[in-house]
N, C-alpha and C. Protein backbone atom coordinates (compact mmCIF):
# COMPACT_ATOMS: atom_id res chain seq x y z
N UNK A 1 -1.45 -16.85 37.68
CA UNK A 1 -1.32 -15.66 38.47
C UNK A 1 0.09 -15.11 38.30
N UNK A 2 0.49 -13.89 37.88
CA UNK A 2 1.42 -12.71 37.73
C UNK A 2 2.09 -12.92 39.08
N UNK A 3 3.32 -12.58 39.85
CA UNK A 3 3.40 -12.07 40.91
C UNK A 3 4.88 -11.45 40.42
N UNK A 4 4.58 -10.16 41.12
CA UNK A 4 6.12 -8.78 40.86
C UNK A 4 6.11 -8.96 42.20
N UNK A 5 7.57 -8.51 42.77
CA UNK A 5 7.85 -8.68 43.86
C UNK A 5 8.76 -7.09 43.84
N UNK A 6 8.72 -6.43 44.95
CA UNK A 6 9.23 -4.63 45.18
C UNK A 6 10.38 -5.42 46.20
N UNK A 7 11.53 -5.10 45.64
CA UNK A 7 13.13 -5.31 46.82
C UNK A 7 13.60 -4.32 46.68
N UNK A 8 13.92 -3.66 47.63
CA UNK A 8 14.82 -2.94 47.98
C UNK A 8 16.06 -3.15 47.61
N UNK A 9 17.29 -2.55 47.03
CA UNK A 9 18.34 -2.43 46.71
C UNK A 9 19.35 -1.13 46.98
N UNK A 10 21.07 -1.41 47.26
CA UNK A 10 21.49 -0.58 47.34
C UNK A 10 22.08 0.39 46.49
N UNK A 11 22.29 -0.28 45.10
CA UNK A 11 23.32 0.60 44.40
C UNK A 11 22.02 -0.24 42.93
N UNK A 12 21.14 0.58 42.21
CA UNK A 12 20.44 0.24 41.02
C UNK A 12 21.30 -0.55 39.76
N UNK A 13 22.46 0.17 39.67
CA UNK A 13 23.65 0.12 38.72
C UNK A 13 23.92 -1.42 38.64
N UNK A 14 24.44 -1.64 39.78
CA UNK A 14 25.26 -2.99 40.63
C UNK A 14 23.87 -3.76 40.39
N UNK A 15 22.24 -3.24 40.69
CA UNK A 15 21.80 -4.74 40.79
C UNK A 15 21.22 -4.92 39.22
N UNK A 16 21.68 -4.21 38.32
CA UNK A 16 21.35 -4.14 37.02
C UNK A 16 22.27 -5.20 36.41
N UNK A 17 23.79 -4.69 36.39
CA UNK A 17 24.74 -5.38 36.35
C UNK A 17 24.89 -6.98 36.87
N UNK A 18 24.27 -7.21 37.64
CA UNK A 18 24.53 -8.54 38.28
C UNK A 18 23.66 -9.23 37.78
N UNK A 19 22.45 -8.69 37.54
CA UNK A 19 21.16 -9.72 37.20
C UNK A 19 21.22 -9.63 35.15
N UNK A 20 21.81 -9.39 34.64
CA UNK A 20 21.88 -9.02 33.07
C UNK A 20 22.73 -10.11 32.89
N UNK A 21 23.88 -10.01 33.99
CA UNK A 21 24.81 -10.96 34.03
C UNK A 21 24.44 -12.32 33.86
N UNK A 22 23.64 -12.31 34.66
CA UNK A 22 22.72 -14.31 34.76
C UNK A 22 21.90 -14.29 33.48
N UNK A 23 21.97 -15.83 33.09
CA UNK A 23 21.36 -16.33 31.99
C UNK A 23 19.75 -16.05 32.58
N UNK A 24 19.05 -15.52 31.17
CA UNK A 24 17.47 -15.63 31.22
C UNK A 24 16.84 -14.52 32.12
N UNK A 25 18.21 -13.41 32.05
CA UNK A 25 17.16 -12.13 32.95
C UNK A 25 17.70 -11.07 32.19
N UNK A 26 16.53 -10.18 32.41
CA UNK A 26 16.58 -9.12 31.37
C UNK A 26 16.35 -7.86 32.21
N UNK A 27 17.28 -6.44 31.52
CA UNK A 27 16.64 -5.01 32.47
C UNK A 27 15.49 -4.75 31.35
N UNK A 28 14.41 -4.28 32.44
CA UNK A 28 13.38 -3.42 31.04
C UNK A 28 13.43 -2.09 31.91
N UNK A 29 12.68 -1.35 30.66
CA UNK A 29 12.57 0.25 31.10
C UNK A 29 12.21 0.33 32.32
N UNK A 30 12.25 1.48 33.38
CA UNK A 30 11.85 1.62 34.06
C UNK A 30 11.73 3.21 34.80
N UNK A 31 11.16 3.73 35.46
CA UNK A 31 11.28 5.24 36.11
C UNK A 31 11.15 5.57 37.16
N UNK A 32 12.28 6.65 37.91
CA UNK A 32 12.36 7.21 39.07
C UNK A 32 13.44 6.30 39.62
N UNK A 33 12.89 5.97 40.87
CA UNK A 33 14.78 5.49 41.54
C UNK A 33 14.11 3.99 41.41
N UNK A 34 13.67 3.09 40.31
CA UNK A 34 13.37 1.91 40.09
C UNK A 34 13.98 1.37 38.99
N UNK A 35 14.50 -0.26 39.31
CA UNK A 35 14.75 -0.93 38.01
C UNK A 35 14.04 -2.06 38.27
N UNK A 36 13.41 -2.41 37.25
CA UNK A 36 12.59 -3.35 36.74
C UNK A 36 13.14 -4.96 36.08
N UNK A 37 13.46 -6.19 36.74
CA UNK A 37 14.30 -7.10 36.03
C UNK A 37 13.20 -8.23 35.69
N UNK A 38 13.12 -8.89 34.65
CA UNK A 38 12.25 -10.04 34.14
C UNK A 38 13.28 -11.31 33.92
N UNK A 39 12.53 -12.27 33.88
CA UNK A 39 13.06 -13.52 33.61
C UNK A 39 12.77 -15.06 34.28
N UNK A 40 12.36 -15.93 33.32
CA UNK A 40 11.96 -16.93 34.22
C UNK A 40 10.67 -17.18 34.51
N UNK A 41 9.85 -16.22 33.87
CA UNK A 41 8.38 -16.26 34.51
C UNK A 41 8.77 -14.95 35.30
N UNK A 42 8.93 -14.54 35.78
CA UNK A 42 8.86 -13.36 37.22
C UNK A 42 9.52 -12.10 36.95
N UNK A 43 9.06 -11.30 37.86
CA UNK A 43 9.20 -9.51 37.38
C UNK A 43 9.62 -9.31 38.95
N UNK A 44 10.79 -8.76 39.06
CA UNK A 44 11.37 -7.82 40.18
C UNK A 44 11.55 -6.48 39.93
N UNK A 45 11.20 -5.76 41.34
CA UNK A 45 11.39 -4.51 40.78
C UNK A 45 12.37 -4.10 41.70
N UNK A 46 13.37 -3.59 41.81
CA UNK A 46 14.25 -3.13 42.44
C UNK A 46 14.20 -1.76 42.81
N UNK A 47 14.46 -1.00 43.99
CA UNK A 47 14.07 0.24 44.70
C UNK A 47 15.45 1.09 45.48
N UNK A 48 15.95 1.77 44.70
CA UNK A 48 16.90 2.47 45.76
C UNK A 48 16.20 3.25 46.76
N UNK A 49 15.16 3.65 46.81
CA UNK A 49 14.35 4.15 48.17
C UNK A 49 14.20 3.51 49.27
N UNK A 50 14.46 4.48 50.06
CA UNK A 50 13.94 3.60 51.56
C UNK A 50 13.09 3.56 51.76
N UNK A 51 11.55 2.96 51.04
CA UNK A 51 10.51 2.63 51.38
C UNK A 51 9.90 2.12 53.05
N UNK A 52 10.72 1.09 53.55
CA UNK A 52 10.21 0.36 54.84
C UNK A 52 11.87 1.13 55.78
N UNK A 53 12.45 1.90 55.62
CA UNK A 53 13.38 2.19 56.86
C UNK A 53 14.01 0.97 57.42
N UNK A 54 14.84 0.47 56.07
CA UNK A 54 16.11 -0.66 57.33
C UNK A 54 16.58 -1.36 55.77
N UNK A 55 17.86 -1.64 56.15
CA UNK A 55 18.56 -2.64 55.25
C UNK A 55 17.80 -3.50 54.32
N UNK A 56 18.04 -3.44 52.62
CA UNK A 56 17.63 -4.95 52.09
C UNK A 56 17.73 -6.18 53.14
N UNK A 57 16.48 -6.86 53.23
CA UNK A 57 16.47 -8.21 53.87
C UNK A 57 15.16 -9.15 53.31
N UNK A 58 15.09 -10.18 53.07
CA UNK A 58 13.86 -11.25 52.74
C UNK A 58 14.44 -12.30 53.39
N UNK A 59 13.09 -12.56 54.44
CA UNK A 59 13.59 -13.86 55.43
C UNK A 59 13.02 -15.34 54.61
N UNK A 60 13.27 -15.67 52.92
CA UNK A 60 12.71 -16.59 52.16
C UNK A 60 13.68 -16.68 51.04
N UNK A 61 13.52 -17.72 50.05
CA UNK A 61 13.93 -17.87 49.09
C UNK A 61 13.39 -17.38 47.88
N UNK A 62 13.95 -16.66 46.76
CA UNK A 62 12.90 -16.56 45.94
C UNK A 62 13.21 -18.36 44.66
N UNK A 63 12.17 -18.82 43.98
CA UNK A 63 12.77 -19.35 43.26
C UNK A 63 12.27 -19.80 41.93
N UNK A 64 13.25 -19.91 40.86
CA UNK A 64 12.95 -19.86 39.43
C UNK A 64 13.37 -21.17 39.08
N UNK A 65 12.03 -21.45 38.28
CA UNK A 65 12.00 -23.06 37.32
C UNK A 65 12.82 -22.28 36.06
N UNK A 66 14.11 -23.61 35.58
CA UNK A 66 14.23 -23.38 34.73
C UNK A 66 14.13 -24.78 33.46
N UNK A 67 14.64 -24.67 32.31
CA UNK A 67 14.06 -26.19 31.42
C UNK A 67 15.36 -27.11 31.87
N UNK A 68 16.77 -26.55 32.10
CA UNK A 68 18.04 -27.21 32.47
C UNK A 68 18.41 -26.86 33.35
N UNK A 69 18.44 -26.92 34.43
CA UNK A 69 19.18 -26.59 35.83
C UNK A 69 20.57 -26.91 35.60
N UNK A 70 20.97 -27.90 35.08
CA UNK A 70 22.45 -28.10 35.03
C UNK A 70 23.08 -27.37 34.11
N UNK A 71 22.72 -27.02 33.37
CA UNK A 71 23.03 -25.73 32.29
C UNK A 71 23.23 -24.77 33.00
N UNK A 72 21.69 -24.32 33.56
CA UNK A 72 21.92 -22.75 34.43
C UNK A 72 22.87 -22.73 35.57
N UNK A 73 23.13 -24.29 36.22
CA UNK A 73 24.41 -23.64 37.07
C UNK A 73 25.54 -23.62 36.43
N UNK A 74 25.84 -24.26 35.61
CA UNK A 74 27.30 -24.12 34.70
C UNK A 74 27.34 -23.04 33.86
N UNK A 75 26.47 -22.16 33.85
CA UNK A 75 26.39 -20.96 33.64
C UNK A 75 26.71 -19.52 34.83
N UNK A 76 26.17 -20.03 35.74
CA UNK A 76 26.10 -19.50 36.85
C UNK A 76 27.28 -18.90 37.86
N UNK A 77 28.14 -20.23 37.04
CA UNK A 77 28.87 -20.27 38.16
C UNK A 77 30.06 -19.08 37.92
N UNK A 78 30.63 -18.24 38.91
CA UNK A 78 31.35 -17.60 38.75
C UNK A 78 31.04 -16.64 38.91
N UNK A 79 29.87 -16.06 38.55
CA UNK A 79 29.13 -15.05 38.76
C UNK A 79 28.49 -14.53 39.70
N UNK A 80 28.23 -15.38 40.45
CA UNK A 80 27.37 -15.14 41.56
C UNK A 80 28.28 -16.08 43.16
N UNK A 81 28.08 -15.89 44.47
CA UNK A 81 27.95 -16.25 45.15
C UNK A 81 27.05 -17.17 45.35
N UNK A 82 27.35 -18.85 45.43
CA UNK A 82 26.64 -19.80 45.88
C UNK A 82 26.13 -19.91 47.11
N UNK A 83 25.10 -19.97 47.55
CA UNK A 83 24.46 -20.02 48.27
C UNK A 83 24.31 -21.73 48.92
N UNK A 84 24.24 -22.43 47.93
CA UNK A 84 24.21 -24.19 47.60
C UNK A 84 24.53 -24.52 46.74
N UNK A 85 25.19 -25.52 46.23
CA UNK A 85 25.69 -26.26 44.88
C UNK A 85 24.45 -27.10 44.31
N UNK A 86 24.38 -27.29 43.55
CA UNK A 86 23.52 -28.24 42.45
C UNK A 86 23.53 -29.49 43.01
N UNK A 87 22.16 -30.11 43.44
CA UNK A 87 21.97 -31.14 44.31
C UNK A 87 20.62 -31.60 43.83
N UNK A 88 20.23 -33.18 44.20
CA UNK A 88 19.13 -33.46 44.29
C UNK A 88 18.43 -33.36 45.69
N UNK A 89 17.55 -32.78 46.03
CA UNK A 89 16.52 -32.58 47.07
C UNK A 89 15.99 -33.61 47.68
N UNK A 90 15.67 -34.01 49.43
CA UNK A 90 15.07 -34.72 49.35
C UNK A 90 13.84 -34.62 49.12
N UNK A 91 13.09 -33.44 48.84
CA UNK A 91 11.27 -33.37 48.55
C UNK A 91 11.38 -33.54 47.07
N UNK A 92 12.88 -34.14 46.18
CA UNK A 92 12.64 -34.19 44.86
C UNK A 92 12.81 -33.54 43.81
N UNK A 93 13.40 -31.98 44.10
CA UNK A 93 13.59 -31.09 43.21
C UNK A 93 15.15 -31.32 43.41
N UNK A 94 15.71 -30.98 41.94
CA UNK A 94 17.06 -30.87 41.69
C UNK A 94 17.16 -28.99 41.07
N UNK A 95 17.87 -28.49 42.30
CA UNK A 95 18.07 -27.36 42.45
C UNK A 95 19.63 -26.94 42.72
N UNK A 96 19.43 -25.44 42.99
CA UNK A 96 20.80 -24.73 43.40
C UNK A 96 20.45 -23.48 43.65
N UNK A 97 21.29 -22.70 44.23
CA UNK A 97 20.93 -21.44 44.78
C UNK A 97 22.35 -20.55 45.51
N UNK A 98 22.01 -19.36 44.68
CA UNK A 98 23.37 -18.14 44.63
C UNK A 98 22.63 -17.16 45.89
N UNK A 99 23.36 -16.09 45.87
CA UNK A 99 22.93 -14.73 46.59
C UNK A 99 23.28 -13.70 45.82
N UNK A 100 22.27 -12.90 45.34
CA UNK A 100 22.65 -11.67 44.54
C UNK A 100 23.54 -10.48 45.06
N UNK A 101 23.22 -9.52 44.71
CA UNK A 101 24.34 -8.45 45.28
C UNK A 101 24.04 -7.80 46.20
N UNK A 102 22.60 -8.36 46.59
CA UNK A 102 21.98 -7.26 47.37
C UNK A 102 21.27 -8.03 48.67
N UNK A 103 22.05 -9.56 48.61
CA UNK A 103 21.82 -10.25 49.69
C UNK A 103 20.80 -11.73 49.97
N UNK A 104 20.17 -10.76 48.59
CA UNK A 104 19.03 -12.05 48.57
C UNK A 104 18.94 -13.54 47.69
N UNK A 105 18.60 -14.56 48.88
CA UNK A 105 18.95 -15.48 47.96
C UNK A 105 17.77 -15.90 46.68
N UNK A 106 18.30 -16.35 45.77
CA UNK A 106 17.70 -17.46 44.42
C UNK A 106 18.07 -18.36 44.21
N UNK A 107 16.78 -19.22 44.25
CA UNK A 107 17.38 -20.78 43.92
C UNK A 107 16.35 -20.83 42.32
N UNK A 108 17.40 -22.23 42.05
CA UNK A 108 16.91 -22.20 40.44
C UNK A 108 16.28 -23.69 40.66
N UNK A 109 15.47 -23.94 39.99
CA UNK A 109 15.37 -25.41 40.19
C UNK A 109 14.86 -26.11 38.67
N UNK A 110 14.74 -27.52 38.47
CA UNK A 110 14.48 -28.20 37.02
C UNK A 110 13.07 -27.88 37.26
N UNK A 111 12.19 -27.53 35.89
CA UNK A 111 11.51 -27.57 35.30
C UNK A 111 11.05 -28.98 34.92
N UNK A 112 9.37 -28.89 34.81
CA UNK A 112 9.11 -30.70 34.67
C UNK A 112 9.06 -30.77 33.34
């Protein structure tokens, strides 16, 4: 199963810039006041419209398997606002997790 997810964003530019920035995400085409980011398995679409009337907010995590987690945070780092450092989990996943520019968090986690 596909799943695109529609976020709201404030400045298209800035969340273009930030997410190109991170390893394994890509801008693709896109039209009207939308940018479109891939990577990881998953498709975001980013919205300078005020669709729902109120501030970017997601009360969740979004999160991306990757094949090296310890790679992607030593990649990561610097770039983004940590959210959590690179840890083993106690349900078992060895993860980490930033906040983009637009508030929302991503966690990355190992791939089996």
């Amino acid at each position: 199963m596909a799943l695109t997810l529609l976020l709201r964003c404030t400045d298209l530019e800035r969340t273009r810039a930030f997410y190109t920035a991170l390893p394994g995400f890509a801008a693709a085409p896109s039209t009207g006041d939308t940018l479109t980011i891939t990577g990881h398995g998953a498709r975001l679409v980013f919205t300078a419209a005020d669709l729902w009337h109120r501030a970017p907010t997601l009360t969740g995590t979004l999160y991306f398997t990757v094949d090296d987690v310890d790679a992607s945070f030593a990649q990561v780092q610097g770039r983004a606002q940590l959210a959590w450092t690179l840890q083993d989990m106690p349900y078992g996943a060895r993860e980490f997790g930033i906040v983009d520019c637009n508030g929302y968090i991503l966690a990355f986690q190992q791939g089996a």
